[in-house]
PDB file of N, CA and C in Angstrom:
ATOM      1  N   UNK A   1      91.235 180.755 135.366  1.00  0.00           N
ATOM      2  CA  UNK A   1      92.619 180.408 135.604  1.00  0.00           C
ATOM      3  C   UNK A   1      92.667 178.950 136.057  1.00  0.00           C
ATOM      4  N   UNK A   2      93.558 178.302 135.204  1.00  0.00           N
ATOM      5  CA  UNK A   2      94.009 176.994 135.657  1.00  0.00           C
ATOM      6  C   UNK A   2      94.888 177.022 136.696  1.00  0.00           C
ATOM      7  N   UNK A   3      95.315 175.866 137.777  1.00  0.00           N
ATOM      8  CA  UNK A   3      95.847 175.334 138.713  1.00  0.00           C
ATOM      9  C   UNK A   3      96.197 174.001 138.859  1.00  0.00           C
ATOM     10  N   UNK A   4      97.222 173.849 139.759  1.00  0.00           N
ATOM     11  CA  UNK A   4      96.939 172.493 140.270  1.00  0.00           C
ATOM     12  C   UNK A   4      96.833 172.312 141.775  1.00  0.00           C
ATOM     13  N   UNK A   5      96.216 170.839 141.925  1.00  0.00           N
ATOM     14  CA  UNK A   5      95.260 171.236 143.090  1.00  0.00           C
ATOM     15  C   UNK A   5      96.158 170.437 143.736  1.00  0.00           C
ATOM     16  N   UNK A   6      96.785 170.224 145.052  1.00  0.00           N
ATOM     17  CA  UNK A   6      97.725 169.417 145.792  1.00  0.00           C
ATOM     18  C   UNK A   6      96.489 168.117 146.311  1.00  0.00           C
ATOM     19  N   UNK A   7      95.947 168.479 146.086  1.00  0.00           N
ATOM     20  CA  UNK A   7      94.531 167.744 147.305  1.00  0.00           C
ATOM     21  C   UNK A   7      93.968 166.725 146.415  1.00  0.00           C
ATOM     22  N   UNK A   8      93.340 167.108 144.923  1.00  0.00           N
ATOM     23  CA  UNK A   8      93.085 166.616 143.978  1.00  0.00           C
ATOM     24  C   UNK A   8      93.700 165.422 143.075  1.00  0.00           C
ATOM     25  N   UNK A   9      95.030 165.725 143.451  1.00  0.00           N
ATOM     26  CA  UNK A   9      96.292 165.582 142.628  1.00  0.00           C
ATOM     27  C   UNK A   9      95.742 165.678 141.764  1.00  0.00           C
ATOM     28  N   UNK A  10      95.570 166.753 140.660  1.00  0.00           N
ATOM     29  CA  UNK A  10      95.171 167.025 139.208  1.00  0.00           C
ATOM     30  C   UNK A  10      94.958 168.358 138.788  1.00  0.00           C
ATOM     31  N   UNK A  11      95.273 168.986 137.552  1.00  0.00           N
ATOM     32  CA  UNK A  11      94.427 170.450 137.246  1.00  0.00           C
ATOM     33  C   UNK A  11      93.104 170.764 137.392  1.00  0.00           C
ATOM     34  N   UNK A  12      92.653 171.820 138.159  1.00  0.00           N
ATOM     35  CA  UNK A  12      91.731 172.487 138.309  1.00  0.00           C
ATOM     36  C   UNK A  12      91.320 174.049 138.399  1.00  0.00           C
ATOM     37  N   UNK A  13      90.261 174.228 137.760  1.00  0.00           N
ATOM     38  CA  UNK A  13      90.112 175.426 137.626  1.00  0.00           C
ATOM     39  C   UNK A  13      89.527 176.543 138.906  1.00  0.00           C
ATOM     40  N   UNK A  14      90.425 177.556 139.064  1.00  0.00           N
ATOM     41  CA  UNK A  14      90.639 178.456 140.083  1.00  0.00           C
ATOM     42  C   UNK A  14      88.942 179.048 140.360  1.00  0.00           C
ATOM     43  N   UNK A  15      88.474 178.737 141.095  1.00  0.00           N
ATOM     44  CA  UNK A  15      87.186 179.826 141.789  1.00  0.00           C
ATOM     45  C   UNK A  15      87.497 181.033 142.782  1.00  0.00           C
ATOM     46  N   UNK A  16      87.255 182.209 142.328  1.00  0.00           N
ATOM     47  CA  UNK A  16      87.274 183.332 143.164  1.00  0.00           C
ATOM     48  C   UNK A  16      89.166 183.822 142.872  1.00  0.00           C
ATOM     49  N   UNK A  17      89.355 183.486 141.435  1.00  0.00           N
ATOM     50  CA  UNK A  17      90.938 183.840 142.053  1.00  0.00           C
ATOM     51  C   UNK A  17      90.876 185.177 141.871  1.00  0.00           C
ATOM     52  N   UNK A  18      92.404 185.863 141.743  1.00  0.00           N
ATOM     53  CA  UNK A  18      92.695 186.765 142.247  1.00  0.00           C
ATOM     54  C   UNK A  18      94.552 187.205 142.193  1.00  0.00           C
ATOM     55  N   UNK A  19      94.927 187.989 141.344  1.00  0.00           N
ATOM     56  CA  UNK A  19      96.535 188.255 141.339  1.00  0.00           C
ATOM     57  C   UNK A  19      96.803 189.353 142.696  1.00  0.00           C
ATOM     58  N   UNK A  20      97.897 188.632 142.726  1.00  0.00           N
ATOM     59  CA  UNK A  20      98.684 188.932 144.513  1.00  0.00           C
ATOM     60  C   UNK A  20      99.842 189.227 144.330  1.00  0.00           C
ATOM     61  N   UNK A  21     101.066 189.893 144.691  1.00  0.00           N
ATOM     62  CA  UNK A  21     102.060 190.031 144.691  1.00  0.00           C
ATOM     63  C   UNK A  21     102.919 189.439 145.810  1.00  0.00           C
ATOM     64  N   UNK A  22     103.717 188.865 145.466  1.00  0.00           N
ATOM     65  CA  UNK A  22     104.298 187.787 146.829  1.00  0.00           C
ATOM     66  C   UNK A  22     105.377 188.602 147.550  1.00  0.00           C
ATOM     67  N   UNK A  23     106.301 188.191 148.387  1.00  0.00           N
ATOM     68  CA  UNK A  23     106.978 189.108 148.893  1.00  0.00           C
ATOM     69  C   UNK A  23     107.926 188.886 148.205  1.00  0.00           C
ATOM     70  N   UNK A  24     108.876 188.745 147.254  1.00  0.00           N
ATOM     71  CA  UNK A  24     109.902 188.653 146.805  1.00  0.00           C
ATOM     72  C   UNK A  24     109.578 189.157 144.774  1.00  0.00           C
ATOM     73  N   UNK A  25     108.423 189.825 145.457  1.00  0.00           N
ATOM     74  CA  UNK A  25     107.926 191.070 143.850  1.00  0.00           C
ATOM     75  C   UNK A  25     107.254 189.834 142.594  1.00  0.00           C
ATOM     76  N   UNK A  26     106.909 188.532 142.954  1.00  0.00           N
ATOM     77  CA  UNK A  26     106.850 188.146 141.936  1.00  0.00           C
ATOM     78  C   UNK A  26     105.147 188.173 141.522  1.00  0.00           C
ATOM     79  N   UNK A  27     104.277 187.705 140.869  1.00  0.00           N
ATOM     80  CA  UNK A  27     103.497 187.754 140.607  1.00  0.00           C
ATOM     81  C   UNK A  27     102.545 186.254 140.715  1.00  0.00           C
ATOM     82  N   UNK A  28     101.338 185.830 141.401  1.00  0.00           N
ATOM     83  CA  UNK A  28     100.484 184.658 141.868  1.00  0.00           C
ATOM     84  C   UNK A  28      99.603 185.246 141.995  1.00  0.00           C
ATOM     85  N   UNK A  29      98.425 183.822 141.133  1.00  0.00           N
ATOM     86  CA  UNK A  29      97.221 183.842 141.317  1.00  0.00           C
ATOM     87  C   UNK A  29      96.650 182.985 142.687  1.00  0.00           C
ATOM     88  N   UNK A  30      95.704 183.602 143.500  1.00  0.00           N
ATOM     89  CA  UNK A  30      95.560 182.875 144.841  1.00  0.00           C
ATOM     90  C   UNK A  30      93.953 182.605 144.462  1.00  0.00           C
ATOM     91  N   UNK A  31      93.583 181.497 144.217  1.00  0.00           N
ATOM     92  CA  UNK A  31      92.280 180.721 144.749  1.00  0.00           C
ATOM     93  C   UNK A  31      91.619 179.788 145.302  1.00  0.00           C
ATOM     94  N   UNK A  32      90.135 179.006 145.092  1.00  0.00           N
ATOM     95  CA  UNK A  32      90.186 177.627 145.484  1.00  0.00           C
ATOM     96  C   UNK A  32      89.928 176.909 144.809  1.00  0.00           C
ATOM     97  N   UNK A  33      89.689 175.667 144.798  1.00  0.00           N
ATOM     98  CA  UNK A  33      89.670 174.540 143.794  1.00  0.00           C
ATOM     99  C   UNK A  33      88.110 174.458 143.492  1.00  0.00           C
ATOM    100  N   UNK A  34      87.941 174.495 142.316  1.00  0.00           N
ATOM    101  CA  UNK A  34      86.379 174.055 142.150  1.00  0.00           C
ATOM    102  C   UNK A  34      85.738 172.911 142.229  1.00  0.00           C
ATOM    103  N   UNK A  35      86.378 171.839 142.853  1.00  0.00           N
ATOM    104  CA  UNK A  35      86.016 170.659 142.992  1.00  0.00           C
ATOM    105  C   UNK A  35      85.960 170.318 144.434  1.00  0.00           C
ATOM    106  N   UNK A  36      87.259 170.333 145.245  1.00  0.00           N
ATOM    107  CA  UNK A  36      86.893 170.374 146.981  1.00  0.00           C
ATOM    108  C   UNK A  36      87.490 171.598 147.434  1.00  0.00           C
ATOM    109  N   UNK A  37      87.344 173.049 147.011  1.00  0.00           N
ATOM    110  CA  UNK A  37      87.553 173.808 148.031  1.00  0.00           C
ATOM    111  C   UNK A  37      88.695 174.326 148.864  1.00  0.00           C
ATOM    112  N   UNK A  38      89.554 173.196 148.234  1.00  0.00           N
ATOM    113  CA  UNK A  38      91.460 173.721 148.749  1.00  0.00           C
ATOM    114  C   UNK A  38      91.636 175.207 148.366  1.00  0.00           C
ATOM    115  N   UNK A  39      92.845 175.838 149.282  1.00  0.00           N
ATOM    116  CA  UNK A  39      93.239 176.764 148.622  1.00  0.00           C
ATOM    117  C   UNK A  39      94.431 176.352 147.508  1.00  0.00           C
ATOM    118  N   UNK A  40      94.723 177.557 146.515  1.00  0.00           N
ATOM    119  CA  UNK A  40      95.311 176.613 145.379  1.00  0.00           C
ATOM    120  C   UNK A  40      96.097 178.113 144.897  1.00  0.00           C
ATOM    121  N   UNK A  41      97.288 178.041 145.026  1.00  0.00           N
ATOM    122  CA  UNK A  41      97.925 178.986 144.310  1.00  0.00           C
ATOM    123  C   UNK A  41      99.032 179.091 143.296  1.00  0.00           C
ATOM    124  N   UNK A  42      99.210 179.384 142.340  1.00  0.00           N
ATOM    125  CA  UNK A  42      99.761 179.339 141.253  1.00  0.00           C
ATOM    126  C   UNK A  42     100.635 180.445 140.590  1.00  0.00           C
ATOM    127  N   UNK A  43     102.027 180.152 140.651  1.00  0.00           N
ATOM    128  CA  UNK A  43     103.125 181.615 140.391  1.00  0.00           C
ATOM    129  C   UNK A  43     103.428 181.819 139.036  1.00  0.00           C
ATOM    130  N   UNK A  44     103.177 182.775 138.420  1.00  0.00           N
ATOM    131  CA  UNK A  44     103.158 183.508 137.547  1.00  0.00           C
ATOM    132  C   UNK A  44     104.648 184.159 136.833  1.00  0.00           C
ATOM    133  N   UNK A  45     104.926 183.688 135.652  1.00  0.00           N
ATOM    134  CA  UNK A  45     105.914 184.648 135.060  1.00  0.00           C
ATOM    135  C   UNK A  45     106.074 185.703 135.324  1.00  0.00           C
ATOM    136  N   UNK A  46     107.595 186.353 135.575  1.00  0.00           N
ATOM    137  CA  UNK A  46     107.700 187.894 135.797  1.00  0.00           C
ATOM    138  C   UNK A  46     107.056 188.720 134.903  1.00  0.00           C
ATOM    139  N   UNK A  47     107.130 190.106 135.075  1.00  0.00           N
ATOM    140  CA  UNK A  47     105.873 190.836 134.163  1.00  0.00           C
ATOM    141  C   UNK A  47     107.008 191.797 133.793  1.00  0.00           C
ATOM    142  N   UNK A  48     107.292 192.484 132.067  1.00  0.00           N
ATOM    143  CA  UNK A  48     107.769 192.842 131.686  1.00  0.00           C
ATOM    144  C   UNK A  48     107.429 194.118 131.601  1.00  0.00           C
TER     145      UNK A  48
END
């Protein structure tokens, strides 16, 4: 899973991610950056 990294400023690819459900039902991938280690999360289209 791709991301973007706030830290990086740039796309990076997710290590250890993982789909989460947020509180407002929507759907995010939660990981860290494979380059420094930020956490990095990324929200997901609703699911049909």
């Amino acid at each position: 899973m791709e991301g973007y990294c706030v830290k990086c400023k740039a796309k990076s690819e997710m290590v250890d991610a993982e789909e989460v459900t947020m509180k407002n039902g929507r759907a995010a991938m939660k990981g860290k950056c494979s380059k420094c280690g930020t956490g990095m999360y990324k929200i997901l289209g609703m699911k049909k």
